[in-house]
PDB file of N, CA and C in Angstrom:
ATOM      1  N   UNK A   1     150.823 147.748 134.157  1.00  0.00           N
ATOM      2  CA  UNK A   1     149.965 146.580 134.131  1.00  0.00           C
ATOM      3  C   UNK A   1     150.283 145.708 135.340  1.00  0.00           C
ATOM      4  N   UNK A   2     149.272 144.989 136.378  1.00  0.00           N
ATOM      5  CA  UNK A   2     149.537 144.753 137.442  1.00  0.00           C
ATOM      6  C   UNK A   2     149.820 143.034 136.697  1.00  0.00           C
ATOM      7  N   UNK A   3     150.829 142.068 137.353  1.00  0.00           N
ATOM      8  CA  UNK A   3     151.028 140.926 137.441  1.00  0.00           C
ATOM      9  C   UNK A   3     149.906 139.870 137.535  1.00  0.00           C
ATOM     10  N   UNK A   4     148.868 140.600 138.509  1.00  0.00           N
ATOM     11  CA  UNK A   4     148.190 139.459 139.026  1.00  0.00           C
ATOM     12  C   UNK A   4     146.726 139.107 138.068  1.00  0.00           C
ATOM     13  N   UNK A   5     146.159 139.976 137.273  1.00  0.00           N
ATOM     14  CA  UNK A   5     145.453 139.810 136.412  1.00  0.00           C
ATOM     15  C   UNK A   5     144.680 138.537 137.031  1.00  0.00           C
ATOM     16  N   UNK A   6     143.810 139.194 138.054  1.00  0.00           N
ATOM     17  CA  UNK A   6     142.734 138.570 139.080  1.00  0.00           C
ATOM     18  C   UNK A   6     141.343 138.631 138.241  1.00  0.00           C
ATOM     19  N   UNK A   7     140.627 137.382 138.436  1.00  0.00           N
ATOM     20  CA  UNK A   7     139.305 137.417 137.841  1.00  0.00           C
ATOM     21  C   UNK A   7     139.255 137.427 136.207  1.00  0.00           C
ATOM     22  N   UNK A   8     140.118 137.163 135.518  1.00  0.00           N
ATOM     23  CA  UNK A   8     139.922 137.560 134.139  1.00  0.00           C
ATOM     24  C   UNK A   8     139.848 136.124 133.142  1.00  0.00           C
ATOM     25  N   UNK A   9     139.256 135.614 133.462  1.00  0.00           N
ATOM     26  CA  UNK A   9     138.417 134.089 133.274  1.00  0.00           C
ATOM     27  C   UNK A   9     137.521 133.797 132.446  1.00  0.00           C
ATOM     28  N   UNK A  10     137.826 132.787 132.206  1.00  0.00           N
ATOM     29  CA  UNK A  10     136.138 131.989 131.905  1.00  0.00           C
ATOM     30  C   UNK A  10     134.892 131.906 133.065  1.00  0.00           C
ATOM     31  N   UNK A  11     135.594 131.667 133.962  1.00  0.00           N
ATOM     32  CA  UNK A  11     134.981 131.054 135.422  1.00  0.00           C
ATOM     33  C   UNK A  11     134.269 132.367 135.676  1.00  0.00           C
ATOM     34  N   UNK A  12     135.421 133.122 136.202  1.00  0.00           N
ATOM     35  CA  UNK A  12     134.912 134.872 136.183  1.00  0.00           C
ATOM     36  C   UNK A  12     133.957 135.614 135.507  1.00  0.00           C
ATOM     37  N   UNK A  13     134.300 135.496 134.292  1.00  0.00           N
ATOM     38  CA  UNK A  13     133.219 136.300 133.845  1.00  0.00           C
ATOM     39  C   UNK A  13     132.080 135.763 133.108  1.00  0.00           C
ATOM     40  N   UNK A  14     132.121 134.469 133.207  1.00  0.00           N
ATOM     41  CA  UNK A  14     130.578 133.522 133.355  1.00  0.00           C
ATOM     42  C   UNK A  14     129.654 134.326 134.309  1.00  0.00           C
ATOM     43  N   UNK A  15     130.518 133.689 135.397  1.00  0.00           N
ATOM     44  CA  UNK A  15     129.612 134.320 136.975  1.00  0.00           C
ATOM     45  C   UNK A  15     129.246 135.552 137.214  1.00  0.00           C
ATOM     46  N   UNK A  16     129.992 136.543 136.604  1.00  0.00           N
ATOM     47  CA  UNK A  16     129.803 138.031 136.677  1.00  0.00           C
ATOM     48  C   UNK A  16     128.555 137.974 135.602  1.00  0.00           C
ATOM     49  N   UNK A  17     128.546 137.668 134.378  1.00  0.00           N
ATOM     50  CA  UNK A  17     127.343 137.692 133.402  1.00  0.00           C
ATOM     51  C   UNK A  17     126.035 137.274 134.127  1.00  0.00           C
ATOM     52  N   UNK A  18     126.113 135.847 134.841  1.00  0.00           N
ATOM     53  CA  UNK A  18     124.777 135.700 134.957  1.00  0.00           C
ATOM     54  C   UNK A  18     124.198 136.318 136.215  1.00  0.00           C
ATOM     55  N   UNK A  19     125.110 136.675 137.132  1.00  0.00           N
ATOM     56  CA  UNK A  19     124.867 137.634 137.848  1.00  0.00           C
ATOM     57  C   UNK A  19     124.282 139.046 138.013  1.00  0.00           C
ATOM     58  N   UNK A  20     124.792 139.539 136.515  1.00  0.00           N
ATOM     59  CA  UNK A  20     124.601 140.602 136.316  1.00  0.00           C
ATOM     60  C   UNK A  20     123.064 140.858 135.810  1.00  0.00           C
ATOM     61  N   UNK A  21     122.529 139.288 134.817  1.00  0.00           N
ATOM     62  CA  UNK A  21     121.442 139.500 134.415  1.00  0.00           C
ATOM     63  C   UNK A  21     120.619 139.410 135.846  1.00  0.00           C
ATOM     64  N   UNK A  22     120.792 138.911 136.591  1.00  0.00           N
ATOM     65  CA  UNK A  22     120.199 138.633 137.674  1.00  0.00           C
ATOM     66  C   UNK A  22     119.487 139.690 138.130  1.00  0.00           C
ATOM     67  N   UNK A  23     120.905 140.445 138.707  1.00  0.00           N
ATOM     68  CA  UNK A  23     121.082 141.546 139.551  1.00  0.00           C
ATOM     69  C   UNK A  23     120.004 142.804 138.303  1.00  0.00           C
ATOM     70  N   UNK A  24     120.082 142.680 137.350  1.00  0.00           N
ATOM     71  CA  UNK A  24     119.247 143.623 136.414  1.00  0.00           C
ATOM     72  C   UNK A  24     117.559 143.163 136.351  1.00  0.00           C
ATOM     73  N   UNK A  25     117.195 141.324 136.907  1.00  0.00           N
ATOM     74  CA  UNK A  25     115.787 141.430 136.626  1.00  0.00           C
ATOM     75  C   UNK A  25     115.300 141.570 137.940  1.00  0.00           C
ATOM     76  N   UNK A  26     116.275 141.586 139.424  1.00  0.00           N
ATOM     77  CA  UNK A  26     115.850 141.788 140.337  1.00  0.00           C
ATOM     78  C   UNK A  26     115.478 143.498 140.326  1.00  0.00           C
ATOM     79  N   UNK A  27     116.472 144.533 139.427  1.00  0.00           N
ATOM     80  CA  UNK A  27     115.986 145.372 139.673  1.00  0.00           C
ATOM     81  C   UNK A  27     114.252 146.366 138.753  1.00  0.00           C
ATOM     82  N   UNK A  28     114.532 145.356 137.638  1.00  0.00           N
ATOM     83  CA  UNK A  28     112.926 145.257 137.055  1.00  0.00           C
ATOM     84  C   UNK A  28     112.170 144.546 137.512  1.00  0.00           C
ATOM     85  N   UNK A  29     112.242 143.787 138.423  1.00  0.00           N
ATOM     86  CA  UNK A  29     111.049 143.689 139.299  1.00  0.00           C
ATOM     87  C   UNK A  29     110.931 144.347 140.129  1.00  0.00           C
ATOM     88  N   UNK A  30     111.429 145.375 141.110  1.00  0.00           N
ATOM     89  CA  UNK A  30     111.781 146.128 142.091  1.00  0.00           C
ATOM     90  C   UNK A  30     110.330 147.494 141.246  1.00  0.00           C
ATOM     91  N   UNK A  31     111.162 147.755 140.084  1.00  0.00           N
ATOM     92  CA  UNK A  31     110.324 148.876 139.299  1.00  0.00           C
ATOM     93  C   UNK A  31     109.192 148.461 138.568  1.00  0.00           C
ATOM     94  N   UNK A  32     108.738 146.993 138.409  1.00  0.00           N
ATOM     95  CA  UNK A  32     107.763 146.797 138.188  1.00  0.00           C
ATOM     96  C   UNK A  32     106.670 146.256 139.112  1.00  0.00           C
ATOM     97  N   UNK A  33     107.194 145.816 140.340  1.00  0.00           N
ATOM     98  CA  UNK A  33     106.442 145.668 141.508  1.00  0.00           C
ATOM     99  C   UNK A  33     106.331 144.282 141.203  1.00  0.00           C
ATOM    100  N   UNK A  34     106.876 143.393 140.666  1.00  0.00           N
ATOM    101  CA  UNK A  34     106.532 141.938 140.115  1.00  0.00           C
ATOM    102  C   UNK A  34     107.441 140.883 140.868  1.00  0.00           C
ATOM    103  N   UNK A  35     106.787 140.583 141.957  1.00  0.00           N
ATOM    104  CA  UNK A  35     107.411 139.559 143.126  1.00  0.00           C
ATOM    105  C   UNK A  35     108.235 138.811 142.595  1.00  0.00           C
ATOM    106  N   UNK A  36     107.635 137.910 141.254  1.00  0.00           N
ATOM    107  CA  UNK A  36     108.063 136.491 140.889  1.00  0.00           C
ATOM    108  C   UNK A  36     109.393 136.710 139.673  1.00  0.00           C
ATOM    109  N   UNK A  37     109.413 138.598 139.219  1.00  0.00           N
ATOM    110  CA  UNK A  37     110.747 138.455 138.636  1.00  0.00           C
ATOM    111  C   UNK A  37     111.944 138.772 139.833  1.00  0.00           C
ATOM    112  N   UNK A  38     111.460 139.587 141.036  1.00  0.00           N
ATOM    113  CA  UNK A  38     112.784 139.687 141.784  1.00  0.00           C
ATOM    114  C   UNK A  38     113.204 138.464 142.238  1.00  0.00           C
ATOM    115  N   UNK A  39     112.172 137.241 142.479  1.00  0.00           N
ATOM    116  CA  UNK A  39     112.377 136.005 143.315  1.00  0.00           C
ATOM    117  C   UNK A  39     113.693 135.775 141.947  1.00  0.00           C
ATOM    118  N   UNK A  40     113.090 135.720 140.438  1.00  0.00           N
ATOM    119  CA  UNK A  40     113.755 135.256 139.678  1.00  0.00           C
ATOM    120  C   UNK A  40     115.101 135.818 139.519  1.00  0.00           C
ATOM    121  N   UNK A  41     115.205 136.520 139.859  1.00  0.00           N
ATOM    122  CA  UNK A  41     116.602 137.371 139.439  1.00  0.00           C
ATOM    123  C   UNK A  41     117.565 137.042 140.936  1.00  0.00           C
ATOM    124  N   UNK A  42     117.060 137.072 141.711  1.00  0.00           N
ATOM    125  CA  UNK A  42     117.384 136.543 143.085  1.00  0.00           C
ATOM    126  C   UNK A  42     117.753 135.132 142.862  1.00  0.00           C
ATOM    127  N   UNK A  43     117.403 133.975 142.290  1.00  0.00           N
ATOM    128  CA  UNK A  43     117.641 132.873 142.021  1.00  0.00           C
ATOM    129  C   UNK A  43     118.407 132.928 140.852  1.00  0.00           C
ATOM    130  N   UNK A  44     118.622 132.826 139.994  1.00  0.00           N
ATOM    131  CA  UNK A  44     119.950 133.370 138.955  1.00  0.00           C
ATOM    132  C   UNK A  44     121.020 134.196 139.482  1.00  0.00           C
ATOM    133  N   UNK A  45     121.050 134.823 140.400  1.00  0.00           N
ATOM    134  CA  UNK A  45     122.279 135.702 141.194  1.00  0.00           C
ATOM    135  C   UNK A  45     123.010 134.483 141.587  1.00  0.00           C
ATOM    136  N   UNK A  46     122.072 134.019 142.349  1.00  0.00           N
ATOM    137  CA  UNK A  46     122.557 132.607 143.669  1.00  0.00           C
ATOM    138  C   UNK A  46     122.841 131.453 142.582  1.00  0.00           C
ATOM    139  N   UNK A  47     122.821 131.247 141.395  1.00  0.00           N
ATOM    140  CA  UNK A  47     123.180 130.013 140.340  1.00  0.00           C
ATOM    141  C   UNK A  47     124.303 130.561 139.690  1.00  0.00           C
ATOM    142  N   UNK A  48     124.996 131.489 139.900  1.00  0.00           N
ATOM    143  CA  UNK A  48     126.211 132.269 139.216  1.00  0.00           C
ATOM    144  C   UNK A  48     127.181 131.895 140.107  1.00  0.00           C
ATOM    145  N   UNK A  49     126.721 131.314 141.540  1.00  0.00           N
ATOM    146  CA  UNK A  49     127.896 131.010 142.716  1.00  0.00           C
ATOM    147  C   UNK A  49     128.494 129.380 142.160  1.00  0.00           C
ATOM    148  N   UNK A  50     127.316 128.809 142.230  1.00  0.00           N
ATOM    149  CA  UNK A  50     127.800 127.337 141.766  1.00  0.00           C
ATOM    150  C   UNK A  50     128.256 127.215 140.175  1.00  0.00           C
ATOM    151  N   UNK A  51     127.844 127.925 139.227  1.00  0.00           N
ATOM    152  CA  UNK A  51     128.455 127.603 137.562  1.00  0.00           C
ATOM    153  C   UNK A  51     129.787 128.189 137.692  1.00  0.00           C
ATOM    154  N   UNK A  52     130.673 129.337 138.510  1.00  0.00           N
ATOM    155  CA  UNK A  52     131.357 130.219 138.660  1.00  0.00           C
ATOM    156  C   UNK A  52     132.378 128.614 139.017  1.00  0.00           C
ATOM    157  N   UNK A  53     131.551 128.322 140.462  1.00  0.00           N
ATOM    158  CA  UNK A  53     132.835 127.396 141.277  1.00  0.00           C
ATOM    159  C   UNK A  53     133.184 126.032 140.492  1.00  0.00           C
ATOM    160  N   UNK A  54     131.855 125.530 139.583  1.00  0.00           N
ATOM    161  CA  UNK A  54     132.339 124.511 138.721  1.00  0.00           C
ATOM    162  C   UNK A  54     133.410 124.719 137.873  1.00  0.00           C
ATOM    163  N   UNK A  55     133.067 125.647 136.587  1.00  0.00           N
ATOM    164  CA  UNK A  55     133.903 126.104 135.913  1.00  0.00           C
ATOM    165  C   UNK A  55     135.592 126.503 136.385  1.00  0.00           C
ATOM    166  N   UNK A  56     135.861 126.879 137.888  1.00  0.00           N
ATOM    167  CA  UNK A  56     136.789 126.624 138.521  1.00  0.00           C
ATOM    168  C   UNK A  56     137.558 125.735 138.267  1.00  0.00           C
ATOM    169  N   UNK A  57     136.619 124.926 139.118  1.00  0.00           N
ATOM    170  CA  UNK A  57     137.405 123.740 139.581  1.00  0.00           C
ATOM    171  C   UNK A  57     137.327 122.173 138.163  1.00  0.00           C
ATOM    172  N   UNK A  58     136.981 122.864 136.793  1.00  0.00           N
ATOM    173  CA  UNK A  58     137.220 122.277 135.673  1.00  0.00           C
ATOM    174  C   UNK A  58     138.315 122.794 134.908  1.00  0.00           C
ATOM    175  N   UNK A  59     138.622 123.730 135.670  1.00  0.00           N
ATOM    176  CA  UNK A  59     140.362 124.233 134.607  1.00  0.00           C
ATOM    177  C   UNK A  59     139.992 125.723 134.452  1.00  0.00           C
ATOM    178  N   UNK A  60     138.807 126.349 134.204  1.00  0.00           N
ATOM    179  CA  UNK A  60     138.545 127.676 133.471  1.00  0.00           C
ATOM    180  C   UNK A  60     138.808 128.670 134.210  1.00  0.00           C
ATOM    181  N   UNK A  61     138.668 128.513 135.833  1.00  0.00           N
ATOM    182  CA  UNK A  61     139.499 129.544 136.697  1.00  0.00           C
ATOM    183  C   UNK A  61     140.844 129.460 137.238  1.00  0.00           C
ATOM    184  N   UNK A  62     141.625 130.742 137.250  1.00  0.00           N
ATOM    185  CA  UNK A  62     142.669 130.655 137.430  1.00  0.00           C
ATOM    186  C   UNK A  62     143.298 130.785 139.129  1.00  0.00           C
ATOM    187  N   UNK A  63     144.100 130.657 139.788  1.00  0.00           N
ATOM    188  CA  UNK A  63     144.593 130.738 140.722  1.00  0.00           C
ATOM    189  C   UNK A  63     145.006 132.128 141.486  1.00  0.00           C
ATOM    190  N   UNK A  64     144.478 132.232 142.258  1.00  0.00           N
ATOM    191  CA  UNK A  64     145.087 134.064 142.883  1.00  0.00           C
ATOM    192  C   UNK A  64     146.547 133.982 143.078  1.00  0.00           C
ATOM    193  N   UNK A  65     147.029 135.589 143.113  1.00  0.00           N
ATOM    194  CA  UNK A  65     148.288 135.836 143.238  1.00  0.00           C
ATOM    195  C   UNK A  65     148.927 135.676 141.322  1.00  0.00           C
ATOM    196  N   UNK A  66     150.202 136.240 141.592  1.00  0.00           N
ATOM    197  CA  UNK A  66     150.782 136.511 140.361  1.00  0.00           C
ATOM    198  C   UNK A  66     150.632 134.826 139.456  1.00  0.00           C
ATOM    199  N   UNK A  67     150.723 135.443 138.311  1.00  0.00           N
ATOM    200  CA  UNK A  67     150.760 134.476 136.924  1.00  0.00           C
ATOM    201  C   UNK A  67     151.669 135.081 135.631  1.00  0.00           C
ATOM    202  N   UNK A  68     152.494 133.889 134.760  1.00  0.00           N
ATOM    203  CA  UNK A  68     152.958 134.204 134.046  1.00  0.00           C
ATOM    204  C   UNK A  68     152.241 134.563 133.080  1.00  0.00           C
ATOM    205  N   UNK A  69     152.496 135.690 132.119  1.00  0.00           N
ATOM    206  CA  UNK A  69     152.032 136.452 131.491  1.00  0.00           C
ATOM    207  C   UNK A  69     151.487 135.624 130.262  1.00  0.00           C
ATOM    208  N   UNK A  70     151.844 134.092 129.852  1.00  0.00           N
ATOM    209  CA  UNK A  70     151.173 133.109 128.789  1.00  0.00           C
ATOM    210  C   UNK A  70     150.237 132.867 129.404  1.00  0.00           C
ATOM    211  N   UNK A  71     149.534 132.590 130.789  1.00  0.00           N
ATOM    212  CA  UNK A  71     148.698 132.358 131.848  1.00  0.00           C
ATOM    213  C   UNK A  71     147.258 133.245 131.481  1.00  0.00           C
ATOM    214  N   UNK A  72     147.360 134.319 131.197  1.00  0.00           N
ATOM    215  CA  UNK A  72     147.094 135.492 131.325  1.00  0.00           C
ATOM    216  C   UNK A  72     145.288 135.503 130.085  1.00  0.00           C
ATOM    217  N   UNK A  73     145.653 134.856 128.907  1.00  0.00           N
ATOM    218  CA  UNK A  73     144.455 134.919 127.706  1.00  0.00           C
ATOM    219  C   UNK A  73     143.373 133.807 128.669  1.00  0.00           C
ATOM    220  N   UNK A  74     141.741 134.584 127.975  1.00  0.00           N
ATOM    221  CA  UNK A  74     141.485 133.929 128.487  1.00  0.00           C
ATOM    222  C   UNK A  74     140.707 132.663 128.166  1.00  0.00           C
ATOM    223  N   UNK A  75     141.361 132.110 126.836  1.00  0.00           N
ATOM    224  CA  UNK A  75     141.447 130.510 126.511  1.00  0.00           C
ATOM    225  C   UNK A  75     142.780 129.475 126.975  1.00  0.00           C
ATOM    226  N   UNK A  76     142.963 130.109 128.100  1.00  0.00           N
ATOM    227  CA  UNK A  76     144.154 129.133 128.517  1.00  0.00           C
ATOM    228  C   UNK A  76     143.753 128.301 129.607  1.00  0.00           C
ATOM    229  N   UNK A  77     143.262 127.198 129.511  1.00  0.00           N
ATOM    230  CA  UNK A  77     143.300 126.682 131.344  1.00  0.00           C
ATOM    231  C   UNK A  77     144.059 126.391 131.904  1.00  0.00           C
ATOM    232  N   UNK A  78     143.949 126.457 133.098  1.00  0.00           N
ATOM    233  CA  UNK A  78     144.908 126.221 134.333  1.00  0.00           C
ATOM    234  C   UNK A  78     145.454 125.037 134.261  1.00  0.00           C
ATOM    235  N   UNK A  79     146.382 124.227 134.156  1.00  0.00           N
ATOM    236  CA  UNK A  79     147.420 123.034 134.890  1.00  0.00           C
ATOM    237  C   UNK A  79     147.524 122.420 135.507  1.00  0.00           C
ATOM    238  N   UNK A  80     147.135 123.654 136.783  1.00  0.00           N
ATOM    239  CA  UNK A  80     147.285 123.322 138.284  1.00  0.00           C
ATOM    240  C   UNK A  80     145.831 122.710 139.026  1.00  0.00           C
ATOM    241  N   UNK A  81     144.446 122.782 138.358  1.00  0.00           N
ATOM    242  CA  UNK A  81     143.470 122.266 138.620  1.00  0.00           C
ATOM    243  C   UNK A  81     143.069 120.644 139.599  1.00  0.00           C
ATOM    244  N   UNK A  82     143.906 119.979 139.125  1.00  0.00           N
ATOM    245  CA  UNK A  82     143.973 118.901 139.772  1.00  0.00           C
ATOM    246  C   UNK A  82     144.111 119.160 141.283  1.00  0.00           C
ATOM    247  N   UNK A  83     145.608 119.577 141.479  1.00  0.00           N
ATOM    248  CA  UNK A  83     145.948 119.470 142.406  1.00  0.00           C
ATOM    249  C   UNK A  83     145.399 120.783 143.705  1.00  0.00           C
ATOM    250  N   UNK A  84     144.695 121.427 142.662  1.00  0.00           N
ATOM    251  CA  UNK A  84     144.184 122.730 143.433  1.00  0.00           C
ATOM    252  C   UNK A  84     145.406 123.853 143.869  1.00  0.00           C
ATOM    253  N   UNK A  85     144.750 125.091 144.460  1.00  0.00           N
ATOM    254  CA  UNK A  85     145.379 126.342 144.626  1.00  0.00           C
ATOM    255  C   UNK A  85     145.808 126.339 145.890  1.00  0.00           C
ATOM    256  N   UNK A  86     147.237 127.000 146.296  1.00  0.00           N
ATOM    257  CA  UNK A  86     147.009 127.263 147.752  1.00  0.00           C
ATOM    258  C   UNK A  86     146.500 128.567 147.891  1.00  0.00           C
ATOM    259  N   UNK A  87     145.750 128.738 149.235  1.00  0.00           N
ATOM    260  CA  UNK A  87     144.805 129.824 149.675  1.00  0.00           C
ATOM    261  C   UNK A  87     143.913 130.442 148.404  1.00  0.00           C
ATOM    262  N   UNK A  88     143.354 129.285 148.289  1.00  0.00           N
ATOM    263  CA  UNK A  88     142.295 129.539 147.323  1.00  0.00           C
ATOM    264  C   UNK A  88     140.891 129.101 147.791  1.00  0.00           C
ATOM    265  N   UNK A  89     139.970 130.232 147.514  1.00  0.00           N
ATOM    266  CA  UNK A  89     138.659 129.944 148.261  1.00  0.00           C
ATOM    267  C   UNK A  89     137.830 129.305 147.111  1.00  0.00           C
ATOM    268  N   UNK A  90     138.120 128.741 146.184  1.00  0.00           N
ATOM    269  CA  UNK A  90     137.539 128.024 145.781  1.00  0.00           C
ATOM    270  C   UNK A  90     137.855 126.603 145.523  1.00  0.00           C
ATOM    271  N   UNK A  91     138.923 126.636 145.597  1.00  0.00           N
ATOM    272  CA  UNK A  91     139.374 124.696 145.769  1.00  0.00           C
ATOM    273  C   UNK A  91     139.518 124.638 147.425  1.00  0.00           C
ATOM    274  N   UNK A  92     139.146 125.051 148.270  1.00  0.00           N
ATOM    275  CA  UNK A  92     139.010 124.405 149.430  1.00  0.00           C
ATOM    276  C   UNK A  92     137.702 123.557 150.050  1.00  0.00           C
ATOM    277  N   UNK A  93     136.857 124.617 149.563  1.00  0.00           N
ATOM    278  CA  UNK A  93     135.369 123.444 149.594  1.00  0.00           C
ATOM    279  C   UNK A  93     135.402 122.269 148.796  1.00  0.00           C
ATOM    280  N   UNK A  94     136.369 122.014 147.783  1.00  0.00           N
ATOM    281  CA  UNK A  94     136.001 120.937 147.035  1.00  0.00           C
ATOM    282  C   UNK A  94     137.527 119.986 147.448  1.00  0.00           C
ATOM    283  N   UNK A  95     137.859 120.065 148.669  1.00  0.00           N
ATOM    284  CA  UNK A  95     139.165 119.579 149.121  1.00  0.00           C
ATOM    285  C   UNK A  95     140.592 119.612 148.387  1.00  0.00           C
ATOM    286  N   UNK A  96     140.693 120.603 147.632  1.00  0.00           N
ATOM    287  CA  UNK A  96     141.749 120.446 147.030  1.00  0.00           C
ATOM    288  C   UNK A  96     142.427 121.517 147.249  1.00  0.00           C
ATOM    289  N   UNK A  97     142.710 122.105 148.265  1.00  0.00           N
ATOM    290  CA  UNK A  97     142.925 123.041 148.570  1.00  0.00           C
ATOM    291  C   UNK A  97     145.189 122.789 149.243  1.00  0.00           C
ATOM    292  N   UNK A  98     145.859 123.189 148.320  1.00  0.00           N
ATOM    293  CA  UNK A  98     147.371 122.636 148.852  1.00  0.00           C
ATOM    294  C   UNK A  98     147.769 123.360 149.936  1.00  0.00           C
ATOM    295  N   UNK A  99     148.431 123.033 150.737  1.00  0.00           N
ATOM    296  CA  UNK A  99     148.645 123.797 152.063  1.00  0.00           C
ATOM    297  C   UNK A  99     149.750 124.680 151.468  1.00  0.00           C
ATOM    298  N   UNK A 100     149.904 125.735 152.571  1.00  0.00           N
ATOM    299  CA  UNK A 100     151.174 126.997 152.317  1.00  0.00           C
ATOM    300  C   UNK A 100     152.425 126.163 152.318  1.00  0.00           C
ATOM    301  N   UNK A 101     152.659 125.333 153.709  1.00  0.00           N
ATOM    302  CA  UNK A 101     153.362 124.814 153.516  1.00  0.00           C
ATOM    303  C   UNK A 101     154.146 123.832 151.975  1.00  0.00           C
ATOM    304  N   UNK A 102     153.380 123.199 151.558  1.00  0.00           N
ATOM    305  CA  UNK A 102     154.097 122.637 150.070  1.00  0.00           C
ATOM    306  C   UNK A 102     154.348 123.656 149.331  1.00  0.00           C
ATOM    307  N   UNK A 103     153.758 125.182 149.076  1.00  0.00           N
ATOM    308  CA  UNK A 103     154.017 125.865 148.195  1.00  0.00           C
ATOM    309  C   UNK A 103     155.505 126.917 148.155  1.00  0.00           C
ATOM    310  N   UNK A 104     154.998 126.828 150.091  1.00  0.00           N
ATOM    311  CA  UNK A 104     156.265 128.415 150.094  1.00  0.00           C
ATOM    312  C   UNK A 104     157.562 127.749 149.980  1.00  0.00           C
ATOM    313  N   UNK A 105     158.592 128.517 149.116  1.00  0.00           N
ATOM    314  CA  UNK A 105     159.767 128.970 149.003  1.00  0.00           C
ATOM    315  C   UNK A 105     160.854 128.569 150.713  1.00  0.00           C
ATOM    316  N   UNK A 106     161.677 127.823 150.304  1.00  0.00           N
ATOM    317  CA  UNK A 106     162.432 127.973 151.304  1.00  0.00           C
ATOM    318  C   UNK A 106     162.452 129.495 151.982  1.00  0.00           C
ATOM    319  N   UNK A 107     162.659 129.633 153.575  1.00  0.00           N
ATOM    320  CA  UNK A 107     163.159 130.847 153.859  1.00  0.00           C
ATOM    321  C   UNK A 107     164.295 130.850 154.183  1.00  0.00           C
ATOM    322  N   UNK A 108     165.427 131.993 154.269  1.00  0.00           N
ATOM    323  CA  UNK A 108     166.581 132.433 154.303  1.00  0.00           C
ATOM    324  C   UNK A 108     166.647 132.860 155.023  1.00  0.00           C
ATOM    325  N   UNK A 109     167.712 132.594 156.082  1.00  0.00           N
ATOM    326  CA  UNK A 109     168.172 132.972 157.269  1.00  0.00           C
ATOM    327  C   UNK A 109     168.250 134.874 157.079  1.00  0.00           C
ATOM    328  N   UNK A 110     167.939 135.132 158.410  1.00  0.00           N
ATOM    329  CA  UNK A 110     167.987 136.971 158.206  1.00  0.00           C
ATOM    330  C   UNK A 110     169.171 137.580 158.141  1.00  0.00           C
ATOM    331  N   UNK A 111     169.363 138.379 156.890  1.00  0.00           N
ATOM    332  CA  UNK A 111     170.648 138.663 156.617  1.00  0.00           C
ATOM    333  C   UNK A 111     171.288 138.677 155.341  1.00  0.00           C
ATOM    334  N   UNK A 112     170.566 137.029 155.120  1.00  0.00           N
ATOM    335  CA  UNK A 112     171.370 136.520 154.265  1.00  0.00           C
ATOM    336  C   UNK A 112     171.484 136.940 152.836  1.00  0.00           C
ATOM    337  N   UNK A 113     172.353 136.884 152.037  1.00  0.00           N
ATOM    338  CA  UNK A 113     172.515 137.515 150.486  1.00  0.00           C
ATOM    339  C   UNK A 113     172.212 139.139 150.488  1.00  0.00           C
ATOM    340  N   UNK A 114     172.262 139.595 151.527  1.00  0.00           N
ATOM    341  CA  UNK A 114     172.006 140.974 151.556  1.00  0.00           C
ATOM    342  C   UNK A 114     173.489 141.803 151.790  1.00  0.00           C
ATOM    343  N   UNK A 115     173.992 142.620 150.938  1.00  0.00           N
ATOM    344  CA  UNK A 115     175.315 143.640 151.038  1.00  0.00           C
ATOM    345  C   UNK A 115     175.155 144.301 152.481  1.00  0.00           C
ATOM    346  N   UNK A 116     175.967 144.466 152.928  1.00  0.00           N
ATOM    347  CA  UNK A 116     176.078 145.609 154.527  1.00  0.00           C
ATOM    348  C   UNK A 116     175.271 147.140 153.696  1.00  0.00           C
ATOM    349  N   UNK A 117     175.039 148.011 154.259  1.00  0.00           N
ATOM    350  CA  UNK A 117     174.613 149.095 153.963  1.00  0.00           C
ATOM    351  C   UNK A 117     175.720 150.339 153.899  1.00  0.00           C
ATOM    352  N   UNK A 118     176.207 150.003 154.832  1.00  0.00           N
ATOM    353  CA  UNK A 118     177.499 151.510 155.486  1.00  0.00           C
ATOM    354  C   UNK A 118     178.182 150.143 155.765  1.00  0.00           C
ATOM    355  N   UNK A 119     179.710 150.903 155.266  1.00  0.00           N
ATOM    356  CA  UNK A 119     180.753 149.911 156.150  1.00  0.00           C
ATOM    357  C   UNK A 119     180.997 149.362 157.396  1.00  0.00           C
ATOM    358  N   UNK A 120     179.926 150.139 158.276  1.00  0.00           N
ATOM    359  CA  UNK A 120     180.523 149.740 159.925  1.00  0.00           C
ATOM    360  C   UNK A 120     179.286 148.478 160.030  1.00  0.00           C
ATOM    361  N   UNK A 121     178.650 148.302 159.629  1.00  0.00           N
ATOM    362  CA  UNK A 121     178.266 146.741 159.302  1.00  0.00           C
ATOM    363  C   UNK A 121     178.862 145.440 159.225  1.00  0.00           C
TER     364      UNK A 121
END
């Protein structure tokens, strides 16, 4: 089971649903020759971008990269919403986007806490 349990949302699979109906009346209009359902299904694709990024940025999407495994159901919201995600493409349009800098981990000099390999090290 991978850690990162990407997309598995409220936010997510809102947007994937109405998308999907979308993406299904664009293709019955395609086979029915009916302009005004592909326009329609074409316009419901493109309204799955903005309910997707709201729902985001209201708690229901979660943050990329690993999460603790309580994180994980998907009636849990996020915490971190306020303050937004770092390298997250969806809290950056809405300015909340935290830089790498506040997030990353001190780094450790090269070398360091690491055993020699062979004795002549």
């Amino acid at each position: 089971m991978s850690l990162y349990d990407e997309g598995h949302t409220i936010a997510g699979w809102t947007g994937l649903g109405i998308a999907a109906v979308g993406g299904c009346a664009v293709g019955l209009g395609i086979c029915a020759d009916s302009l005004p359902l592909i326009v329609g299904g074409l316009a419901l694709a493109a309204v799955s971008v903005p309910v997707t990024w709201v729902l985001h940025l209201s708690g229901w999407g979660k943050p990329p990269g690993v999460r603790p495994r309580e994180q994980w159901p998907l009636r849990v919201r996020d915490a971190q919403t306020r303050e937004g995600h770092a390298a997250c493409v969806g809290c950056r349009p809405a300015g909340r986007e935290r830089r790498a800098a506040e997030t990353a981990a001190p780094v450790a000099p090269k070398g360091a806490g690491v055993p020699p390999s062979s004795p002549a090290e």
